[in-house]
Protein backbone atom coordinates (compact mmCIF):
# COMPACT_ATOMS: atom_id res chain seq x y z
CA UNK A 1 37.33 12.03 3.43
CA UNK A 2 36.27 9.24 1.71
CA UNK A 3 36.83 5.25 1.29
CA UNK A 4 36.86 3.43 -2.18
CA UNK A 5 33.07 2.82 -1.19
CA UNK A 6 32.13 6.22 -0.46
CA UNK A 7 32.02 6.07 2.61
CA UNK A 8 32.76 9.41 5.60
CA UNK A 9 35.78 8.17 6.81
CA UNK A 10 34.97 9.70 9.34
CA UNK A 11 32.59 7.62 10.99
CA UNK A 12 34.61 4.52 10.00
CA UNK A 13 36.66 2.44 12.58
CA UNK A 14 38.68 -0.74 12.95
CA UNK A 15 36.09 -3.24 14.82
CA UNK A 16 37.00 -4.51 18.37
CA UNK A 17 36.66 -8.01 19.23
CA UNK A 18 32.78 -7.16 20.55
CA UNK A 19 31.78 -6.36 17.08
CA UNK A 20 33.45 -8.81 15.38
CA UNK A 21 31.61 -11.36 17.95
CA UNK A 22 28.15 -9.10 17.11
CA UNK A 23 28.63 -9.50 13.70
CA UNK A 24 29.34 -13.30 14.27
CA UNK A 25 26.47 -13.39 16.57
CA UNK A 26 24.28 -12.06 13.24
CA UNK A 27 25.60 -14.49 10.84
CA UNK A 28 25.05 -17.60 12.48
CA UNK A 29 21.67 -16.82 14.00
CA UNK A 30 19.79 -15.07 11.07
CA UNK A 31 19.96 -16.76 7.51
CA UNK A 32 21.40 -15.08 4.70
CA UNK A 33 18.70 -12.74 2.47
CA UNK A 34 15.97 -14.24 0.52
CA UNK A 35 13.70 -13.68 -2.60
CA UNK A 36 10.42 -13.85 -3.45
CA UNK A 37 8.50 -13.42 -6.86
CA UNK A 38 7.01 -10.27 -7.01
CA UNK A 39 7.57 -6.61 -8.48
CA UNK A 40 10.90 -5.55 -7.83
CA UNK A 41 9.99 -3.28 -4.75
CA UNK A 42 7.81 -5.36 -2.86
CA UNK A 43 10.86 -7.96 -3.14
CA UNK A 44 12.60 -5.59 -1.75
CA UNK A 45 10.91 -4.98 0.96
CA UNK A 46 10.33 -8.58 1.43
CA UNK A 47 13.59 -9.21 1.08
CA UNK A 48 15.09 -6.20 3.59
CA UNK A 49 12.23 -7.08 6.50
CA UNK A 50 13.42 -8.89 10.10
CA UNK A 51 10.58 -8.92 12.08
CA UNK A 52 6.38 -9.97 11.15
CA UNK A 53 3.50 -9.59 13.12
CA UNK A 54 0.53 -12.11 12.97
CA UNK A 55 -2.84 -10.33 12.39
CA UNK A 56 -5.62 -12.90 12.45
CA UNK A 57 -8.42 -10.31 13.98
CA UNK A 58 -10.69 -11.19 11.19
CA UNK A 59 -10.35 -15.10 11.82
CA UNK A 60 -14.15 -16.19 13.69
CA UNK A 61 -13.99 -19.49 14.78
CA UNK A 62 -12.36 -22.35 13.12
CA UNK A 63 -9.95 -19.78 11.36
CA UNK A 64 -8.54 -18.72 14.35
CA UNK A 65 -6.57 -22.09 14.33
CA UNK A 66 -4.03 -19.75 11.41
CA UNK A 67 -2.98 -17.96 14.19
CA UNK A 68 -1.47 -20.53 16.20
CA UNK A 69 -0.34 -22.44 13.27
CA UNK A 70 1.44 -19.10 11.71
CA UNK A 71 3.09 -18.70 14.77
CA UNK A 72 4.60 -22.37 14.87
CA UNK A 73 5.57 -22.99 11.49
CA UNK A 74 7.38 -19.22 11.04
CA UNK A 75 9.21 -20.34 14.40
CA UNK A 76 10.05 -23.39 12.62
CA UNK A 77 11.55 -21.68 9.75
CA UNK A 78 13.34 -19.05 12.03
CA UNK A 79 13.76 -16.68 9.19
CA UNK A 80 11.36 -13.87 10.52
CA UNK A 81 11.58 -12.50 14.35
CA UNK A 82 7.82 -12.72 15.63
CA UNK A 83 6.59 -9.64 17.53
CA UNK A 84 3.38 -9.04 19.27
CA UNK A 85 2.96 -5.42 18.59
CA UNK A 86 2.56 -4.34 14.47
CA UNK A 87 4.16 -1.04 15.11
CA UNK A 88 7.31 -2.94 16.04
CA UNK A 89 7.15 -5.36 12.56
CA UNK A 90 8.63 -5.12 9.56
CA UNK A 91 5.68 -7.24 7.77
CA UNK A 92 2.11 -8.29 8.69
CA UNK A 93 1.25 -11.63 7.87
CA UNK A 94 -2.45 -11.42 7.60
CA UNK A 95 -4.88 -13.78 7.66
CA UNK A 96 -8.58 -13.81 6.42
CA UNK A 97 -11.53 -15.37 4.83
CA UNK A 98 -12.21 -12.58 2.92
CA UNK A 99 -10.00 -10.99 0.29
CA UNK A 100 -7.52 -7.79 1.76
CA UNK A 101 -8.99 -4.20 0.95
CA UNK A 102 -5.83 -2.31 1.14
CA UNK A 103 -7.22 -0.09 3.93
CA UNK A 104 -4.66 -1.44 6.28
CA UNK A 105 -4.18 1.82 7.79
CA UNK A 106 -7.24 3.61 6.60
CA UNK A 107 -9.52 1.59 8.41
CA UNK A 108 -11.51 1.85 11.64
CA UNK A 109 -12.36 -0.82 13.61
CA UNK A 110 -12.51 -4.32 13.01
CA UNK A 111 -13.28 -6.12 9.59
CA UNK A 112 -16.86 -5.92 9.68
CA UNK A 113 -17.78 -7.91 6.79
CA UNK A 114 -19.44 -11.48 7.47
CA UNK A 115 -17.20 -14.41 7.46
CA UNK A 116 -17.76 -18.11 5.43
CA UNK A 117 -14.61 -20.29 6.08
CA UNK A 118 -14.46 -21.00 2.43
CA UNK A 119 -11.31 -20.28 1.42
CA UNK A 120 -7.54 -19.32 3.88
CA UNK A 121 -6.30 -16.23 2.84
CA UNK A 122 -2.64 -15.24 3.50
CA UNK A 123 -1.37 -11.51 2.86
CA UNK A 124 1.64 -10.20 3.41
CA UNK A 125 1.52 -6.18 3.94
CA UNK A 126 3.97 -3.71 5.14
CA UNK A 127 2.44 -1.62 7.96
CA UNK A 128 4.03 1.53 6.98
CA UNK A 129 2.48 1.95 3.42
CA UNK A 130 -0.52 -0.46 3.68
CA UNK A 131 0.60 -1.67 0.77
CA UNK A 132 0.32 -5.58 -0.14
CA UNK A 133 3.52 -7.28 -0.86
CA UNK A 134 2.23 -10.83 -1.82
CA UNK A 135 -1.19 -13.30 -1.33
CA UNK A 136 -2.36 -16.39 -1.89
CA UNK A 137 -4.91 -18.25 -0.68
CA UNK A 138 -6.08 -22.39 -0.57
CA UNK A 139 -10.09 -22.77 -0.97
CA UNK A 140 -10.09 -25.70 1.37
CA UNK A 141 -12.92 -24.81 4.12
CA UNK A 142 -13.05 -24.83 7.54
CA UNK A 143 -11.64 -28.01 8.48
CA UNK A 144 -8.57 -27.68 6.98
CA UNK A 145 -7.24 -24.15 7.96
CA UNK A 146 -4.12 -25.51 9.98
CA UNK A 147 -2.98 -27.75 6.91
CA UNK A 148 -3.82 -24.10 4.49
CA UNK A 149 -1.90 -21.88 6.57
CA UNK A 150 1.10 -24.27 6.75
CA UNK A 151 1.31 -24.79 3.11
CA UNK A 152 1.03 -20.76 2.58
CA UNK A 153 3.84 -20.34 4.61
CA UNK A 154 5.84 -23.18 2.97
CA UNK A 155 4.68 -21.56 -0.23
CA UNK A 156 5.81 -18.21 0.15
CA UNK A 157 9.41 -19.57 1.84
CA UNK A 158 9.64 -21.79 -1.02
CA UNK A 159 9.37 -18.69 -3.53
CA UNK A 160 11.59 -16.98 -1.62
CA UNK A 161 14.48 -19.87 -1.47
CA UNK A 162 13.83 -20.13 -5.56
CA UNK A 163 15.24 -17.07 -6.14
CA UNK A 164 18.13 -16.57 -4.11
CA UNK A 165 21.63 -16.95 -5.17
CA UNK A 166 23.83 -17.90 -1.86
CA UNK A 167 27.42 -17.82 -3.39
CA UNK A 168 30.25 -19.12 -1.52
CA UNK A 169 33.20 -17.24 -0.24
CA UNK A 170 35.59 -19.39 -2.77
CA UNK A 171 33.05 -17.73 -5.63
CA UNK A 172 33.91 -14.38 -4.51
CA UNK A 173 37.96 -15.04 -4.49
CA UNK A 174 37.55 -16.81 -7.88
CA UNK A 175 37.04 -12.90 -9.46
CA UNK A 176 40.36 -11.69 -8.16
CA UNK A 177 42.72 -12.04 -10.58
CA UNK A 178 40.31 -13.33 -13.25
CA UNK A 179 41.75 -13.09 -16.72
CA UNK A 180 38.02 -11.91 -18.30
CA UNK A 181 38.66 -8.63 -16.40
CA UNK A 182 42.91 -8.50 -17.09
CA UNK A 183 42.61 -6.70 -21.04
CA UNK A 184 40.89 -3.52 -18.61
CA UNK A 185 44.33 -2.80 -16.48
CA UNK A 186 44.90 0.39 -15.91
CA UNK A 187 43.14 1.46 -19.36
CA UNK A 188 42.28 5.10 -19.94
CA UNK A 189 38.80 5.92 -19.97
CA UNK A 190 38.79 6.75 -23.75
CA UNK A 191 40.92 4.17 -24.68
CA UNK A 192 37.77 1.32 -22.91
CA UNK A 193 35.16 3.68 -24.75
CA UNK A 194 36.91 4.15 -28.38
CA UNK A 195 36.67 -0.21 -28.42
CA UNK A 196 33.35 -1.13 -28.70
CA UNK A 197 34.18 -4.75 -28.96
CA UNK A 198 35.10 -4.83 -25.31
CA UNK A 199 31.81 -4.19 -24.31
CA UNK A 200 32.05 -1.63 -22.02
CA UNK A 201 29.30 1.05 -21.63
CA UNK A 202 28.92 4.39 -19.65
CA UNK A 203 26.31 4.66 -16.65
CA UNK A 204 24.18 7.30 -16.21
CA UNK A 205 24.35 7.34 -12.85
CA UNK A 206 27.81 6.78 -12.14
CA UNK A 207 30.27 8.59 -13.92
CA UNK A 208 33.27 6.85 -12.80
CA UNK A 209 31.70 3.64 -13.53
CA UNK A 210 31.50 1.34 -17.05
CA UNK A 211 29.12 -1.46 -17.22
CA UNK A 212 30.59 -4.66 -18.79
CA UNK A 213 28.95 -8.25 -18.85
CA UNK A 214 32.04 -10.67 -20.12
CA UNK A 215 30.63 -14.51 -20.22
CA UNK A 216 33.73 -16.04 -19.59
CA UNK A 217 34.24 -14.48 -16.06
CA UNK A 218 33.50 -16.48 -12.97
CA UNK A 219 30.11 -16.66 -12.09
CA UNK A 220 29.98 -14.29 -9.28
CA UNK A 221 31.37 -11.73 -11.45
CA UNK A 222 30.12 -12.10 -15.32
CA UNK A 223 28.44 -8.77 -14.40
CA UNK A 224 30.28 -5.76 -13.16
CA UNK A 225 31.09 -2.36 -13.31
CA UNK A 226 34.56 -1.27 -14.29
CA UNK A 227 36.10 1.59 -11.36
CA UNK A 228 37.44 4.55 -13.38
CA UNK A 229 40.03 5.82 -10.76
CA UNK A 230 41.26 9.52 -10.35
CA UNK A 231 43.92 9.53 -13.24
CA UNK A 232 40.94 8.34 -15.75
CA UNK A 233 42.61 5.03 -15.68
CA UNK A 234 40.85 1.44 -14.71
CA UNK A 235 42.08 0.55 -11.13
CA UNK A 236 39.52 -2.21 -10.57
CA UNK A 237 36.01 -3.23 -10.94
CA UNK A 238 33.01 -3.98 -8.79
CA UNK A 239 30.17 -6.20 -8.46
CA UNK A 240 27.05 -4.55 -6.88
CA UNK A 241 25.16 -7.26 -5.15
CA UNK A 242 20.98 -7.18 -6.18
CA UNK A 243 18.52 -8.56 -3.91
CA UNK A 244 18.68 -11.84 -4.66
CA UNK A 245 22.73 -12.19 -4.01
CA UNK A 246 23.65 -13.48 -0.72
CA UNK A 247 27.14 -13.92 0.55
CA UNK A 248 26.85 -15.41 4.80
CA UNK A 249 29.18 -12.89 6.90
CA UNK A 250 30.00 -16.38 8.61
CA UNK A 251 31.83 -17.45 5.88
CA UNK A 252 33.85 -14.59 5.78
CA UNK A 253 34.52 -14.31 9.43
CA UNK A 254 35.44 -18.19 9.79
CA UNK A 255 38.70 -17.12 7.41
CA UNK A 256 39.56 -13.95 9.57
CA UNK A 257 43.02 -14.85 9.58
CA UNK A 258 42.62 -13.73 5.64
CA UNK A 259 40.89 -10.55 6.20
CA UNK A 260 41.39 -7.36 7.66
CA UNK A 261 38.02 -5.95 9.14
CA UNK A 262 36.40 -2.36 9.58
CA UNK A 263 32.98 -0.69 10.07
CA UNK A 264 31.14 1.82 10.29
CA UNK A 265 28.41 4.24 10.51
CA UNK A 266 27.52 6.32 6.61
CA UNK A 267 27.56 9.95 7.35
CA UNK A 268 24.78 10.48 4.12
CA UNK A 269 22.32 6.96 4.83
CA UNK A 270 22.96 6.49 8.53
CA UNK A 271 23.49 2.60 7.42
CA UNK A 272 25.99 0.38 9.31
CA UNK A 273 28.12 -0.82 7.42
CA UNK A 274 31.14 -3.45 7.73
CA UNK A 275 34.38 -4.39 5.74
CA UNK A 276 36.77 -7.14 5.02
CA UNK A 277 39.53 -6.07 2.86
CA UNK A 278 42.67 -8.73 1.98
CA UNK A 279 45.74 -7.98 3.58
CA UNK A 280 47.13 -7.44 0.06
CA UNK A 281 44.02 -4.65 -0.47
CA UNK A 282 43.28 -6.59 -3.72
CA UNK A 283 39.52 -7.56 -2.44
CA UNK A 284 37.14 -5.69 -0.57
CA UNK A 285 33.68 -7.20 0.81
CA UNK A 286 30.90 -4.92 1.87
CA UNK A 287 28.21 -6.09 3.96
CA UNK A 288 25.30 -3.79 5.03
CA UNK A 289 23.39 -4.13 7.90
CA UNK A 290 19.61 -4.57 7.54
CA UNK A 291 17.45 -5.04 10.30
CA UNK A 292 18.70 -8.12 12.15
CA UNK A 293 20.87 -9.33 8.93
CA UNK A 294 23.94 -8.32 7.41
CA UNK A 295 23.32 -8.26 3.57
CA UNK A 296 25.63 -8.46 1.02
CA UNK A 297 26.32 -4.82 -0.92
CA UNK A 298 29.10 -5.09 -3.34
CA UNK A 299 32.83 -6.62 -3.53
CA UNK A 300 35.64 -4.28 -4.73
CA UNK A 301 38.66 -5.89 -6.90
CA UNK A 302 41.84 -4.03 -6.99
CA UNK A 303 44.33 -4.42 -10.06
């Protein structure tokens, strides 16, 4: 049996007061998700990752100073967990003189090429793939490898901050109830798809789902897909968070008192998952849990 999410029942529980505190624990110690500009997957991946490792084996004498400057300023920023051992990181932050091969995992032995402290080289790869997720580098010589590696960093985390949308509880309310979405109410399925003007369009993927974008909704919500219950009628609609949406579980567990919470292993993904529904079922907040984080998935509105 599933839940309005799709969810195995099954698996699903009401939380105790451990992994409410847990899930407290993970929204006030690990920022909400991030962006960066890139491709859409390496963002992802970017985006999705908890823990980096420092590689700086290729870094000869004044360059080693990017080590201990990585280290400092990505402890400053506290948005990455800093491990010691690769296989244990999400991302490698690499650093180099020389420009990143993409043999990651295909090589042997150290980086064998010769070294001139031109230019600070930052790459960020995921160890899994070998694949490079984003690089830059400042041509700035040997004297000033410290001051390059801290304005990488600062470079990439400004990227990243960019192109994130934090929204606020009080944006996610603000859809419940919004009269954008009220014309859809309980609607048969033909009756959205024989009006063109309402804007409403099948997905491919979904077939109990219609795609509307209505610019007079709230923000949060000006995109969303309309939920084609069992009796072919519109019982709600959905917005499916992207990457770049971030909602802080603190937020949401600061109001408890408005909420009532479950969670939740998939049966299908194996993904954690947790809930907050409002005591009048009319909302329901999915957050997924990703690494260290707990990232936004989608919010459900009841009619």
């Amino acid at each position: 049996m599933q839940n309005v999410f799709g969810h195995d029942k099954s698996t699903a529980s009401k939380p105790s007061f451990w992994i409410l505190l847990l899930a407290f624990a993970i929204a006030v110690c690990i920022p909400p998700s991030l962006a960066q500009k890139a491709d859409a997957p390496a963002l992802g991946k970017i985006k999705r990752a908890s823990s980096v490792a420092i590689d700086c084996s290729a870094c000869p004498r004044a360059l080693a100073k990017a080590r201990e400057t990585a280290r400092r300023e990505l402890a400053v920023w506290d948005r990455f967990q800093i491990v010691d051992d690769p296989e244990h990181a999400d991302l490698i932050f690499m650093f180099s003189a020389n420009p990143y091969l993409g043999d990651y995992l295909t090589r042997k032995g150290p980086d064998l090429r010769p070294v001139r402290i031109e230019s600070t080289i930052m790459t960020v790869i995921d160890p899994r793939t070998g694949q490079e997720l984003w690089t830059d580098y400042r041509r700035w010589g040997s004297w000033r490898v410290a001051g390059a590696t801290r304005e990488l960093i600062d470079e990439l985390r400004g990227q990243l901050e960019i192109e994130s949308r934090k929204w606020a509880l009080d944006d996610v309310l603000r859809c419940s109830g919004a009269a954008a979405y009220q014309p859809f109410a309980f609607m048969s399925l033909e009756e959205v798809l024989a009006k063109p003007e309402l804007g409403a369009r099948s997905l491919d993927t979904e077939s109990n789902r219609l795609s509307v974008s209505l610019p007079s909704a709230p923000d949060f919500c000006r995109r969303g897909q309309l939920v084609v219950g069992v009796d072919h009628r519109i019982d709600g609609f959905e917005v499916v968070a992207t990457e770049s949406d971030a909602l802080d579980v603190a937020d949401v567990l600061v109001h408890a008192d408005r909420f009532q919470f479950a969670s939740g292993k998939d049966a299908q993904t194996e993904s954690v998952y947790f809930t907050a529904q409002s005591p009048d079922k009319k909302v329901l907040i999915e957050f997924e849990a990703r690494g260290r984080r707990m990232s936004l998935v989608r919010v459900r509105y009841s009619y």
